[in-house]
Protein backbone atom coordinates (compact mmCIF):
# COMPACT_ATOMS: atom_id res chain seq x y z
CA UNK A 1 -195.77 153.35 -38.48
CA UNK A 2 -194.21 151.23 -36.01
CA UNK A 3 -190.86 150.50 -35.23
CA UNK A 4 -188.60 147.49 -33.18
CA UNK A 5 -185.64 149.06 -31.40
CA UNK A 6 -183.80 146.80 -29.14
CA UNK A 7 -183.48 147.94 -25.00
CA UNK A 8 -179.26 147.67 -25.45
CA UNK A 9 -177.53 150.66 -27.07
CA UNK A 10 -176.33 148.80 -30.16
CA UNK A 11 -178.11 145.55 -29.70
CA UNK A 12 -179.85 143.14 -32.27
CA UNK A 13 -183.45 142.16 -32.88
CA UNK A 14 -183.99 139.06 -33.97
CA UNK A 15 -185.01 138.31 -37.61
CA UNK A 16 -188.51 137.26 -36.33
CA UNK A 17 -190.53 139.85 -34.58
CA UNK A 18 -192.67 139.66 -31.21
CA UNK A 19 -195.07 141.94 -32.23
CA UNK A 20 -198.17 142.06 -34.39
CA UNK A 21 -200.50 144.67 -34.96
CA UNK A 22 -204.05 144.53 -35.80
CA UNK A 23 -204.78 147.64 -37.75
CA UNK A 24 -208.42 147.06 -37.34
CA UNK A 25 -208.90 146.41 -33.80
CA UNK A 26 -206.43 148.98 -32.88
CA UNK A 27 -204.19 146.46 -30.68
CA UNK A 28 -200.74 145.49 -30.81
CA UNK A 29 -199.60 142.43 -29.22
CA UNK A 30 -196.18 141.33 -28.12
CA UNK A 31 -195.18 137.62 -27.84
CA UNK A 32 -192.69 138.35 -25.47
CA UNK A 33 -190.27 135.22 -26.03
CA UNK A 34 -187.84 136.74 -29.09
CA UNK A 35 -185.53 139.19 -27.69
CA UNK A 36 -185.30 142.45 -25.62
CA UNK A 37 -186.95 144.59 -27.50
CA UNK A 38 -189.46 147.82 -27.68
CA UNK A 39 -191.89 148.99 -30.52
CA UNK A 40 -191.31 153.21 -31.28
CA UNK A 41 -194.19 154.73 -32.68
CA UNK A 42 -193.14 156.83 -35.56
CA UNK A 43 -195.18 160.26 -35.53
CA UNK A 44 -194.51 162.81 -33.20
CA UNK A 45 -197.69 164.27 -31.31
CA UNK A 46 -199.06 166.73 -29.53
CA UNK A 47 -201.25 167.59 -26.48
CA UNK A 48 -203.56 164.80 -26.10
CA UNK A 49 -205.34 161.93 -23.79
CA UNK A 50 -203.52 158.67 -24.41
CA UNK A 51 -206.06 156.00 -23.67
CA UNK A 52 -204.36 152.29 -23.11
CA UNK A 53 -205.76 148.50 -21.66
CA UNK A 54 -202.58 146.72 -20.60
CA UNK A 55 -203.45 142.59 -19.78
CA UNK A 56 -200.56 140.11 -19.91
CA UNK A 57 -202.31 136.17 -21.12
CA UNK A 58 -200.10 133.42 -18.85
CA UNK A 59 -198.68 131.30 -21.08
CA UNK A 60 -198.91 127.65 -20.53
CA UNK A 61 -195.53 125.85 -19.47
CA UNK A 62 -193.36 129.13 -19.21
CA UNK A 63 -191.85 130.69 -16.46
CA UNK A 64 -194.83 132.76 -14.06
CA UNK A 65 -192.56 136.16 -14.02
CA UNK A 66 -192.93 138.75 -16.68
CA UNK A 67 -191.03 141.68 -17.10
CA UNK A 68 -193.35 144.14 -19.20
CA UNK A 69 -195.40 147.31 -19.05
CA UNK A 70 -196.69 150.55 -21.39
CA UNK A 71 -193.78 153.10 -21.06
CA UNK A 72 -194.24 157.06 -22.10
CA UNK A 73 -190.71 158.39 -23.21
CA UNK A 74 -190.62 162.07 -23.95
C-alpha cells in the first residue's frame, strides 16, 4: 500500500527503489543513496495517534550530512 513519488513536480525515480518494507516488523527503511524521492501511503485515515521511531544508521565512507525526516502532509 505504499507508493514512491519523486520530491520534483514531474521528476523520475529510479528503476531501483530506496525503500523496503518489512511487513512483519512494521518498519520501512530507506537507503537514502537512489534519488529524491518520498514513499505515499495509500489509504486515507481518520482521527488517530500516529506513533513513529525515526533513527538515521551512519553509513561508513559517505558524506556525515543527511537530509531526511518523517513528514505529515494533509
Amino acid at each position: 500500500g505504499w507508493t514512491r513519488v519523486p520530491i520534483s513536480p514531474g521528476g523520475r525515480l529510479r528503476p531501483e527503489s530506496q525503500w523496503s518494507h518489512d511487513a512483519a516488523g512494521g518498519v520501512l527503511t530507506c537507503r537514502g543513496d537512489r534519488g529524491h524521492e518520498w514513499l505515499r501511503w495509500d489509504r486515507e485515515v481518520g482521527d488517530g495517534v500516529l506513533h513513529v521511531e525515526w533513527r538515521f544508521v551512519p553509513v561508513e565512507g559517505e558524506k556525515p550530512g543527511y537530509n531526511s525526516g518523517v513528514m505529515i502532509r494533509n
